[in-house]
C-alpha atoms as a PDB file:
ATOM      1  CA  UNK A   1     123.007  64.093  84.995  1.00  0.00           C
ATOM      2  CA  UNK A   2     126.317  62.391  83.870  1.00  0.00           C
ATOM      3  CA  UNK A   3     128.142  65.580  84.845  1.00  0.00           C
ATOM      4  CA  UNK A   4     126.611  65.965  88.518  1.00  0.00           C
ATOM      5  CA  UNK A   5     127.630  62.179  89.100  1.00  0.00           C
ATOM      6  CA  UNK A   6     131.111  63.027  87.795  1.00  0.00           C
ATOM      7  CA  UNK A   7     131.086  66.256  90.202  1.00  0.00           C
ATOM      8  CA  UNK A   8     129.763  64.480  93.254  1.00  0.00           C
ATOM      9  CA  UNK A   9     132.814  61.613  92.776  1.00  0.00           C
ATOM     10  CA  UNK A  10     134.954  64.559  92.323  1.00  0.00           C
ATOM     11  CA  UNK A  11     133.964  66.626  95.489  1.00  0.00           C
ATOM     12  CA  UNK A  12     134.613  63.394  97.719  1.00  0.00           C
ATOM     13  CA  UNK A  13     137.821  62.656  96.228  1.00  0.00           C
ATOM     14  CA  UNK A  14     139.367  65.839  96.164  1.00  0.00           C
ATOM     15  CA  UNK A  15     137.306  68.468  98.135  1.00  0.00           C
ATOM     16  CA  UNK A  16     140.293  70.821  98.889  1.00  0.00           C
ATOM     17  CA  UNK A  17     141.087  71.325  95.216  1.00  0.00           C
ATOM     18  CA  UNK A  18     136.986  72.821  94.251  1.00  0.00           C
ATOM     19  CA  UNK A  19     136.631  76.320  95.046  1.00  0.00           C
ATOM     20  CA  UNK A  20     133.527  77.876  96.068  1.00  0.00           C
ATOM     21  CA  UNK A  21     133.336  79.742  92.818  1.00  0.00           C
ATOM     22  CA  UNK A  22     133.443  76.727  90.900  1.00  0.00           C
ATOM     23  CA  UNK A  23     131.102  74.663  92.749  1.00  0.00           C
ATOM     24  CA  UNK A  24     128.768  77.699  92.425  1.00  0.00           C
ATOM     25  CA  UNK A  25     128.860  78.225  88.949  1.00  0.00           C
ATOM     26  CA  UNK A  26     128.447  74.653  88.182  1.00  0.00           C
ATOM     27  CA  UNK A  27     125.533  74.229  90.732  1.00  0.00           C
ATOM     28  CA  UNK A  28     123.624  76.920  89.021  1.00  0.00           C
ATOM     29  CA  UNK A  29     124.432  75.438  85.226  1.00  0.00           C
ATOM     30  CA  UNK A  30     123.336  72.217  86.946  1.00  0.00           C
ATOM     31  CA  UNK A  31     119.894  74.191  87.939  1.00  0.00           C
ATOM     32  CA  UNK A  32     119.732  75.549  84.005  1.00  0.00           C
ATOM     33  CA  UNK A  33     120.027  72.176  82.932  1.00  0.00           C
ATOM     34  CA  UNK A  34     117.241  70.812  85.062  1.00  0.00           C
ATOM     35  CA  UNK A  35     114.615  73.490  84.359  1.00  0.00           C
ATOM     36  CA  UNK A  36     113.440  72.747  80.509  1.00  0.00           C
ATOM     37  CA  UNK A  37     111.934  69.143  81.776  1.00  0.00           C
ATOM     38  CA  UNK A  38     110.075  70.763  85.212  1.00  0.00           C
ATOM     39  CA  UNK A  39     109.198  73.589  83.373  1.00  0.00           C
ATOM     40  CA  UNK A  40     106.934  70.987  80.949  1.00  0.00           C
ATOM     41  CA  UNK A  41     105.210  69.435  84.557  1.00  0.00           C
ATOM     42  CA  UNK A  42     105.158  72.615  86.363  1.00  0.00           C
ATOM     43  CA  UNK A  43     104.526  74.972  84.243  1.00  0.00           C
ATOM     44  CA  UNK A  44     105.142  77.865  86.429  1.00  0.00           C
ATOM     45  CA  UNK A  45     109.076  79.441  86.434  1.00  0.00           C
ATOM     46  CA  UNK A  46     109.082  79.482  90.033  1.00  0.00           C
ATOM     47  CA  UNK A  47     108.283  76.308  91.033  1.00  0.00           C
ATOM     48  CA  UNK A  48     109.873  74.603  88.252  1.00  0.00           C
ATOM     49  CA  UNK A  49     113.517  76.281  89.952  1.00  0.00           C
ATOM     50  CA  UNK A  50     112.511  75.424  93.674  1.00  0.00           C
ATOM     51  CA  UNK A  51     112.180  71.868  92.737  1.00  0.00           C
ATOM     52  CA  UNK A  52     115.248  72.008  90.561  1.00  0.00           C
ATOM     53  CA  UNK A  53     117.574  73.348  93.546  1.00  0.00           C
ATOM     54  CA  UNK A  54     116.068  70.550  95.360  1.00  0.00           C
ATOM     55  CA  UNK A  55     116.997  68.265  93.600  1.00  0.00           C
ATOM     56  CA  UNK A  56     120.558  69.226  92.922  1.00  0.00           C
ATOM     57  CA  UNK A  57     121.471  70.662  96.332  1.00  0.00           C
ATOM     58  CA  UNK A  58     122.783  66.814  97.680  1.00  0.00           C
ATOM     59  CA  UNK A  59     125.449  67.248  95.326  1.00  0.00           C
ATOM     60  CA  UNK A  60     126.925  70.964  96.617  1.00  0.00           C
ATOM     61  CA  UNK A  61     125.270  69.954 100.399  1.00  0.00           C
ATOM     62  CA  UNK A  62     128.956  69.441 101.537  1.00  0.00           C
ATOM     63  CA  UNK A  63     130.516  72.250 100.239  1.00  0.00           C
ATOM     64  CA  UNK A  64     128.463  74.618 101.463  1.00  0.00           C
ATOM     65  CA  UNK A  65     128.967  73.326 104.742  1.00  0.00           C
ATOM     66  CA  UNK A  66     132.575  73.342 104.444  1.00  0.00           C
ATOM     67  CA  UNK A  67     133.079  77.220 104.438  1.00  0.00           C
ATOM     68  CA  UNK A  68     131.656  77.520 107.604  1.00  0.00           C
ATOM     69  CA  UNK A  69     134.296  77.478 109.842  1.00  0.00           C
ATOM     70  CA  UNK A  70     132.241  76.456 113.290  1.00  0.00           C
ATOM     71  CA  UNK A  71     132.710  74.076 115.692  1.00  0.00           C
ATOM     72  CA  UNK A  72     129.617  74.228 117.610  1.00  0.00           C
ATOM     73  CA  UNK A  73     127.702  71.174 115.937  1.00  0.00           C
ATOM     74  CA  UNK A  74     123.611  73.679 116.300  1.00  0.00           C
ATOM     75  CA  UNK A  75     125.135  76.629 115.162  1.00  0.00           C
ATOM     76  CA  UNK A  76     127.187  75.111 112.202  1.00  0.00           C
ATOM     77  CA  UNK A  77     123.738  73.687 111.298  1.00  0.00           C
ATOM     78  CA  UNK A  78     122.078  77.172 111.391  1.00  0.00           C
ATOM     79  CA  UNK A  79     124.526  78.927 110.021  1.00  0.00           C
ATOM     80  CA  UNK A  80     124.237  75.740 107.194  1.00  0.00           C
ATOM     81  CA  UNK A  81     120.073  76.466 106.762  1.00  0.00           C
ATOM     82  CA  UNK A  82     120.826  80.180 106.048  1.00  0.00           C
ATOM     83  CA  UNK A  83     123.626  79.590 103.394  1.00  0.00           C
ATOM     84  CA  UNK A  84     121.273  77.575 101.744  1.00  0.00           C
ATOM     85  CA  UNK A  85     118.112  80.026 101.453  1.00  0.00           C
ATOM     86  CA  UNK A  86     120.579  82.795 100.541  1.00  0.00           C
ATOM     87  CA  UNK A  87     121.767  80.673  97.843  1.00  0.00           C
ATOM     88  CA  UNK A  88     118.714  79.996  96.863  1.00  0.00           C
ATOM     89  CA  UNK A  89     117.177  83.415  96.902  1.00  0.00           C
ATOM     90  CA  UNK A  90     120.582  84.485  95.104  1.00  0.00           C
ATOM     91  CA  UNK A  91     120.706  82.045  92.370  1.00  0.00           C
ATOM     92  CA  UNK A  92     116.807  83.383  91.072  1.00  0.00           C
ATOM     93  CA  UNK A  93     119.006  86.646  90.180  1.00  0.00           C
ATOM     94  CA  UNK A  94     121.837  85.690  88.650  1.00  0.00           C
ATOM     95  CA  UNK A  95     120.104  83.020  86.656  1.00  0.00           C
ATOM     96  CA  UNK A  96     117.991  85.821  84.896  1.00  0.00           C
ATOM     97  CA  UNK A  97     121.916  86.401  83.338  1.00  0.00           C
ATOM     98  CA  UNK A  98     123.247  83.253  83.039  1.00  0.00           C
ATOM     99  CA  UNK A  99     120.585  81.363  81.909  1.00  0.00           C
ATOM    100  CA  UNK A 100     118.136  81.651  79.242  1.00  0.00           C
ATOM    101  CA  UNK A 101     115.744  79.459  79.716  1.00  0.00           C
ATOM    102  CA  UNK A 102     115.260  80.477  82.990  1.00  0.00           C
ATOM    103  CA  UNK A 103     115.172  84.309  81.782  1.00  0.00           C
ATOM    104  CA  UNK A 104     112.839  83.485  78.878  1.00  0.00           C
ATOM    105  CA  UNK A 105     109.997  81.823  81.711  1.00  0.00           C
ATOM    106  CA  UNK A 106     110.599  84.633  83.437  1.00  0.00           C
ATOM    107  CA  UNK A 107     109.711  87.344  81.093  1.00  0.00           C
ATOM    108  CA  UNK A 108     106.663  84.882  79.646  1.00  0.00           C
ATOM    109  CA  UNK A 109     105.414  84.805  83.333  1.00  0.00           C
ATOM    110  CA  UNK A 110     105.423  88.774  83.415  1.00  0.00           C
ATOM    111  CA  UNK A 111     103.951  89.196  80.107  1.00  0.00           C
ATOM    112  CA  UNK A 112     101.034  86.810  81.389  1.00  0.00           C
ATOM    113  CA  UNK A 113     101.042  89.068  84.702  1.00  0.00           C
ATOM    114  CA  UNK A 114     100.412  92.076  82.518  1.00  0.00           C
ATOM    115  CA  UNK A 115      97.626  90.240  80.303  1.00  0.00           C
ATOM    116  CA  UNK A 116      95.839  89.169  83.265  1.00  0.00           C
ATOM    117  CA  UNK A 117      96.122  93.048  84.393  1.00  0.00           C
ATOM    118  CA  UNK A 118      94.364  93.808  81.643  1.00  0.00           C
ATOM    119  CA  UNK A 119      91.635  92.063  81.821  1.00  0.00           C
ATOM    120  CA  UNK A 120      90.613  93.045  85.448  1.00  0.00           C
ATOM    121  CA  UNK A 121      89.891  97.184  84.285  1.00  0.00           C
ATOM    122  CA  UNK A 122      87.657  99.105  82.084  1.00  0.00           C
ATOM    123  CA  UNK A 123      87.006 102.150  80.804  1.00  0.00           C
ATOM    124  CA  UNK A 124      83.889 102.216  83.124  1.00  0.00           C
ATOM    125  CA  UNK A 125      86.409 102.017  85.782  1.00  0.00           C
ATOM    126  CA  UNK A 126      88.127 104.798  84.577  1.00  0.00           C
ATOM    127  CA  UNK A 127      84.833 106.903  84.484  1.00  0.00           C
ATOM    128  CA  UNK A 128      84.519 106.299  88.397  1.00  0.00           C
ATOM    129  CA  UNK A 129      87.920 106.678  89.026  1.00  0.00           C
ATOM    130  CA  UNK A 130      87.966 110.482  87.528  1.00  0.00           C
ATOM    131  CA  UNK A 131      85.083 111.061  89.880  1.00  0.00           C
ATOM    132  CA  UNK A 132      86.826 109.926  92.579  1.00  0.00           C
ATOM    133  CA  UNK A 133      90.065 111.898  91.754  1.00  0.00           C
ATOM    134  CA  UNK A 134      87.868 115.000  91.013  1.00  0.00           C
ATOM    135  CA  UNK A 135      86.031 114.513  94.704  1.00  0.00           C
ATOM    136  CA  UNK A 136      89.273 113.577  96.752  1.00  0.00           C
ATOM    137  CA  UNK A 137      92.078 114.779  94.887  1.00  0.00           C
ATOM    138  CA  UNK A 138      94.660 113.024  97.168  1.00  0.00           C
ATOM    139  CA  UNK A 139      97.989 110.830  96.520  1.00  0.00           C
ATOM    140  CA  UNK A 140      95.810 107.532  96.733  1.00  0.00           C
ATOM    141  CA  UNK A 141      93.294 108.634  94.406  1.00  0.00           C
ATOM    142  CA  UNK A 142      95.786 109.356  92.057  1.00  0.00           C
ATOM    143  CA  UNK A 143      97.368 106.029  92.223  1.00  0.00           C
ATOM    144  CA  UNK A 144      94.665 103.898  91.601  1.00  0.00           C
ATOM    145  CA  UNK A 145      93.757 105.727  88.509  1.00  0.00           C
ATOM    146  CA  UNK A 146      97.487 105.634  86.954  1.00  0.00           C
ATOM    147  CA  UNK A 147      97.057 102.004  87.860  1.00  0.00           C
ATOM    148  CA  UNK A 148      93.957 101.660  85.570  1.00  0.00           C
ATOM    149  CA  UNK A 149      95.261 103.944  82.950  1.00  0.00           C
ATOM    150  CA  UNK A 150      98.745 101.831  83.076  1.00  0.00           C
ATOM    151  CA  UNK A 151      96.205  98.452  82.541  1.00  0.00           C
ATOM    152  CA  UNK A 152      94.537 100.258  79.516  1.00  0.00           C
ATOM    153  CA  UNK A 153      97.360 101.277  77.540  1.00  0.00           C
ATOM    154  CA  UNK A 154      97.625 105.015  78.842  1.00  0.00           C
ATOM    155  CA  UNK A 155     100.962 104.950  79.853  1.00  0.00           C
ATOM    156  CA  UNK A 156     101.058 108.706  79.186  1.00  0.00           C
ATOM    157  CA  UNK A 157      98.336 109.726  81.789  1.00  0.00           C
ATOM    158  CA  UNK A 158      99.663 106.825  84.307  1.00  0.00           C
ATOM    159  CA  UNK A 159     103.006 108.213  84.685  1.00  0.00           C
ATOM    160  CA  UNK A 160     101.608 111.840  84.869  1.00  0.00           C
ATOM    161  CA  UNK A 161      99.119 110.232  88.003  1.00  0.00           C
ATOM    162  CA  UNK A 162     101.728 108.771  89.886  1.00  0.00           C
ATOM    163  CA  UNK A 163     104.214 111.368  89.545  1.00  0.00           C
ATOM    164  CA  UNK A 164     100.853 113.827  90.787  1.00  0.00           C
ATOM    165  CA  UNK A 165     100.575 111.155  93.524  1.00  0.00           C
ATOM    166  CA  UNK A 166     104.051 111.741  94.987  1.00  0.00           C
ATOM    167  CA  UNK A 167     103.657 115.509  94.630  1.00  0.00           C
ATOM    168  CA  UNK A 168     100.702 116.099  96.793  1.00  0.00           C
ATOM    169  CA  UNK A 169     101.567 113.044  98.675  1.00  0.00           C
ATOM    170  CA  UNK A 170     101.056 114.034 102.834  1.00  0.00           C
ATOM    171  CA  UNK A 171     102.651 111.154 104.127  1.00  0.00           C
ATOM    172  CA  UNK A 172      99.064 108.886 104.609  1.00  0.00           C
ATOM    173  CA  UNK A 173      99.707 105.671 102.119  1.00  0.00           C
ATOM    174  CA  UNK A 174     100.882 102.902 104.484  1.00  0.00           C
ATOM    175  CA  UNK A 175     103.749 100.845 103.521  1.00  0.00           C
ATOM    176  CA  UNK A 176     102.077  98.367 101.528  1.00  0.00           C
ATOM    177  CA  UNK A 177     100.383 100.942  99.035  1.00  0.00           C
ATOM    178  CA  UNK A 178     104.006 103.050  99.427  1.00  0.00           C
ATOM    179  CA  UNK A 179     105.420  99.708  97.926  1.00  0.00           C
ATOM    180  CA  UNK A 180     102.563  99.157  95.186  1.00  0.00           C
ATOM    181  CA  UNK A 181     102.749 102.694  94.148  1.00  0.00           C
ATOM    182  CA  UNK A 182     106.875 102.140  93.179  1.00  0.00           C
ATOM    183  CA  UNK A 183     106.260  99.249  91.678  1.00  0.00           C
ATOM    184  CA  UNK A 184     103.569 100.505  89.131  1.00  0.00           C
ATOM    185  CA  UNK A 185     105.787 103.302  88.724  1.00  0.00           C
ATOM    186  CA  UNK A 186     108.457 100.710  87.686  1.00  0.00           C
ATOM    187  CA  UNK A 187     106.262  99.009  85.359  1.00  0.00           C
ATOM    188  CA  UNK A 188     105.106 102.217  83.125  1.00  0.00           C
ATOM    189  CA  UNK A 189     108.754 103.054  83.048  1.00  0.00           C
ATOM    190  CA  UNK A 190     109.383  99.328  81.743  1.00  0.00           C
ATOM    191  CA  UNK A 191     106.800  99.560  79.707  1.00  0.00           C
ATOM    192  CA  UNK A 192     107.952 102.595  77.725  1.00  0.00           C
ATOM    193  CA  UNK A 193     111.354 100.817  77.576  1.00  0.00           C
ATOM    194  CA  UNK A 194     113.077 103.059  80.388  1.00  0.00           C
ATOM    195  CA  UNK A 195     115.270 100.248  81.761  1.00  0.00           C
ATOM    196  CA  UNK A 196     117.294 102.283  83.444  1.00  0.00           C
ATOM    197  CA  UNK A 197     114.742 104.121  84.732  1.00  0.00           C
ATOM    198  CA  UNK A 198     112.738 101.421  86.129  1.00  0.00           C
ATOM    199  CA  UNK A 199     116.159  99.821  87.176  1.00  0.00           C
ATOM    200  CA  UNK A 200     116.857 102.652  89.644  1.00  0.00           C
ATOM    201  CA  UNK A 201     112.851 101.864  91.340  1.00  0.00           C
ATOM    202  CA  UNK A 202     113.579  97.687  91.210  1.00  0.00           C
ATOM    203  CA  UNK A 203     116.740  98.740  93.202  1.00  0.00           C
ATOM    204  CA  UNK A 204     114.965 101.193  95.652  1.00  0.00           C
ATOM    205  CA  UNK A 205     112.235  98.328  96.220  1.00  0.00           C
ATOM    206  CA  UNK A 206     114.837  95.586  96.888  1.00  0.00           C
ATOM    207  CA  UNK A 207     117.093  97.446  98.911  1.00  0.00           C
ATOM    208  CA  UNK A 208     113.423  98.266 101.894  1.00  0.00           C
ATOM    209  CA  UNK A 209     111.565  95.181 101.227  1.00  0.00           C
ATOM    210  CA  UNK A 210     114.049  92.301 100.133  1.00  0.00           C
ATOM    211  CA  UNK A 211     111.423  91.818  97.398  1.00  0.00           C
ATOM    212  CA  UNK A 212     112.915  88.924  95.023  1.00  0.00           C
ATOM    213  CA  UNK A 213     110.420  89.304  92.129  1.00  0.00           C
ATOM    214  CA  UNK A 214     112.010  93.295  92.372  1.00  0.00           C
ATOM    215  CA  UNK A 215     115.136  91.993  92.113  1.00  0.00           C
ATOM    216  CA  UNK A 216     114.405  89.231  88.769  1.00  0.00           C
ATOM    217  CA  UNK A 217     112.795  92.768  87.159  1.00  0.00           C
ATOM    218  CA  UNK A 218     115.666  94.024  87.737  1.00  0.00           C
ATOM    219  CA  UNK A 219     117.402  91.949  85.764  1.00  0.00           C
ATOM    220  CA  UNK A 220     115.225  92.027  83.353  1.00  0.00           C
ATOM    221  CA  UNK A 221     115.558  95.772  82.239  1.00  0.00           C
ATOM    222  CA  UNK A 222     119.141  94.834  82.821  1.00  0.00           C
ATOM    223  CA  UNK A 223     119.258  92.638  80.088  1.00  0.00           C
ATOM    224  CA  UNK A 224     116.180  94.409  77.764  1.00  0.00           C
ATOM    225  CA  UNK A 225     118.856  97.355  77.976  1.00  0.00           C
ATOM    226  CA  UNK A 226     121.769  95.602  77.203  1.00  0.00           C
ATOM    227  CA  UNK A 227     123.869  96.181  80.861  1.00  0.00           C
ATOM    228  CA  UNK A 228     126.246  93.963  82.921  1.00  0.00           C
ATOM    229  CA  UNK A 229     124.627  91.614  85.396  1.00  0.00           C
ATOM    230  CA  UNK A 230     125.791  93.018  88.989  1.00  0.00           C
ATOM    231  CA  UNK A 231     122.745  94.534  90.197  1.00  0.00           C
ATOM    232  CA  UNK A 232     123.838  97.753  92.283  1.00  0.00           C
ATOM    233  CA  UNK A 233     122.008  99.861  94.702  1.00  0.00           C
ATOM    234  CA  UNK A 234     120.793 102.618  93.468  1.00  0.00           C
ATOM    235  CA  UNK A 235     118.797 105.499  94.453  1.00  0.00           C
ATOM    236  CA  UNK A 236     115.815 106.700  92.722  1.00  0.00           C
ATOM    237  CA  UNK A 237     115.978 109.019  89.937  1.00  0.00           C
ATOM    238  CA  UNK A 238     116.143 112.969  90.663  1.00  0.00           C
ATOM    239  CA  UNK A 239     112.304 113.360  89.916  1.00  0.00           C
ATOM    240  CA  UNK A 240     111.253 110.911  92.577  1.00  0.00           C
ATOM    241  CA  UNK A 241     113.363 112.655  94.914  1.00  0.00           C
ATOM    242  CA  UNK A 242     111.855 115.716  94.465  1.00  0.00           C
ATOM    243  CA  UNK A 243     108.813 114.179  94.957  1.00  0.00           C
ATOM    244  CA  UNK A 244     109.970 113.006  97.840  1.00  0.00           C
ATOM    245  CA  UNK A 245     111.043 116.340  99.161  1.00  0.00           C
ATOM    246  CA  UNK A 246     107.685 117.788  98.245  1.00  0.00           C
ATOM    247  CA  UNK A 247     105.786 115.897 100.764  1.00  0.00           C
ATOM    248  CA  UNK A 248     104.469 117.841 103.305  1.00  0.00           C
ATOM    249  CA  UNK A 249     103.257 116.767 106.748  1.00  0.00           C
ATOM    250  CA  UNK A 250      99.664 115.647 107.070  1.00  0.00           C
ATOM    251  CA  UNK A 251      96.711 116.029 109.258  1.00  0.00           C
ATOM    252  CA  UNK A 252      95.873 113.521 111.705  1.00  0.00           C
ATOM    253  CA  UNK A 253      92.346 114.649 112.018  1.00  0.00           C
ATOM    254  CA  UNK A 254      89.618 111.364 112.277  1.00  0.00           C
ATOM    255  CA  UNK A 255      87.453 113.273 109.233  1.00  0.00           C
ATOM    256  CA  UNK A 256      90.393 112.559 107.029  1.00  0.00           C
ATOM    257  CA  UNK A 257      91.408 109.295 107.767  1.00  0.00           C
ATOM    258  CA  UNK A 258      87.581 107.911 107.450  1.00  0.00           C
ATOM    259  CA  UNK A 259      87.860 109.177 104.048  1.00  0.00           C
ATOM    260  CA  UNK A 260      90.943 107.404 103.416  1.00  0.00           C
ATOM    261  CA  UNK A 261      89.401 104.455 104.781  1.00  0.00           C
ATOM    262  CA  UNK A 262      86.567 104.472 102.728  1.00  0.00           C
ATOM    263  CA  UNK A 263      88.768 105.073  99.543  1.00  0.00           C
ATOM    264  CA  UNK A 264      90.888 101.879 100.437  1.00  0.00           C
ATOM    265  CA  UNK A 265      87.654  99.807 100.532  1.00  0.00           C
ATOM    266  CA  UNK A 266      86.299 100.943  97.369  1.00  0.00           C
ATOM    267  CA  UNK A 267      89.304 100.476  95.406  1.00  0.00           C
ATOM    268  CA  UNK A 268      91.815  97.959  96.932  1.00  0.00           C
ATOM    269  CA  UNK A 269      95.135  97.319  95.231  1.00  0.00           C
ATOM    270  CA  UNK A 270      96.354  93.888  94.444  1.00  0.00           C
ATOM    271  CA  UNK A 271      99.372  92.763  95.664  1.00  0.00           C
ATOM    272  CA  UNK A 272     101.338  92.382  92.750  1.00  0.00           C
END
């Protein structure tokens, strides 16, 4: 606290001689250091670091402002409101390297997230889901059961599912389960402790949906596997673009997409 009032008397005193490197560097330790006490009243990682930015952003307010070099008083303002949500969105990611406290709640929250997982399958469901496969052996069908398997431990037969999923894959999942079916490929990969691997999906994921949790699992595997923070684009590995280029064009007969229908109904996918 001593330090931000220090900083703030600073930044009015001399604003030309703080850079916008330093003031973000020392904004996000500023973040680090507010986290352990919200984490205690809010328990969850997320909202613990939206309240935190909160609560520092008066501080940095006028140095964001600064670098934008407008003159129209609306548009300077607008221009103000996005800085600050990209900085926001931003500093989740590069506090999974810089701070670990923050990186720590992170990885507890996905460890819960996988717990939870677990307790919403069985090996009943399994049972159904092999009939299922066995009476519509198509890309969705496929998915759901490496989902189950990856919930039970089987990361074995969920990786061989999904990669069976993308092979016969006709172009029918919409973009939702298209986005659900990367991800869970992304967690077996993580799970078997292919960082790299999953790194390359987290990227893919990011890059068409602007997903942020994709981008803090990123960083993640990043640091589980021991690489430098900058997260890169990358594209997916060379067996998912096969799979890729083994999709064929599908029918757009009505008999097909009731059955499609129906198979969505019986076994929806959580959004993750």
């Amino acid at each position: 606290m001593k330090n931000s009032i220090a900083l703030f008397v600073f930044i009015i005193l001399c604003p030309t001689k703080f850079s916008a490197q330093d003031y973000n560097d020392q904004f996000k330790n500023d973040i680090c250091d507010c986290l352990e006490d919200k984490f205690y009243k809010l328990k969850r990682a997320s909202s613990a670091y939206d309240k935190c930015f909160q609560e520092k952003l008066p501080v940095y307010a006028s140095l964001i402002d600064a670098e934008i070099n407008e003159e129209n008083t609306k548009v300077k303002f607008s221009k103000g409101q996005l800085a600050r949500r990209e900085l926001k969105k931003r500093y989740q990611i590069e506090l999974m390297y810089s701070c670990d406290l923050y990186y720590r709640a992170k990885e507890e929250e996905y460890r819960k997230k996988m717990a939870k997982g677990v307790t919403e399958v069985s090996f009943a469901d399994l049972k159904s889901l092999n009939e299922m496969v066995a009476m519509y052996p198509k890309a969705i069908s496929y998915m759901f059961r490496a989902k189950t398997h990856f919930y039970l431990g089987n990361l074995k037969q969920a990786e061989a599912d999904i990669i069976e999923s993308y092979k016969i894959d006709t172009g029918r999942l919409n973009s939702l389960e298209e986005k659900q079916r990367k991800v869970l490929y992304a967690l077996i990969l993580q799970e078997q402790r292919r960082y790299a691997e999953a790194g390359k999906l987290y990227d893919e994921i990011y890059e068409t949906s602007k997903d942020i949790e994709a981008a803090i699992y990123r960083a993640m595997v990043n640091r589980l596997n021991g690489d430098d923070p900058p997260i890169k684009t990358s594209s997916l590995n060379n067996k998912n673009s096969q799979m890729k280029s083994a999709k064929t064009n599908g029918s757009n007969n009505k008999s097909n997409d009731a059955k499609d229908s129906d198979l969505r109904k019986l076994f929806k996918l959580k959004k993750n």
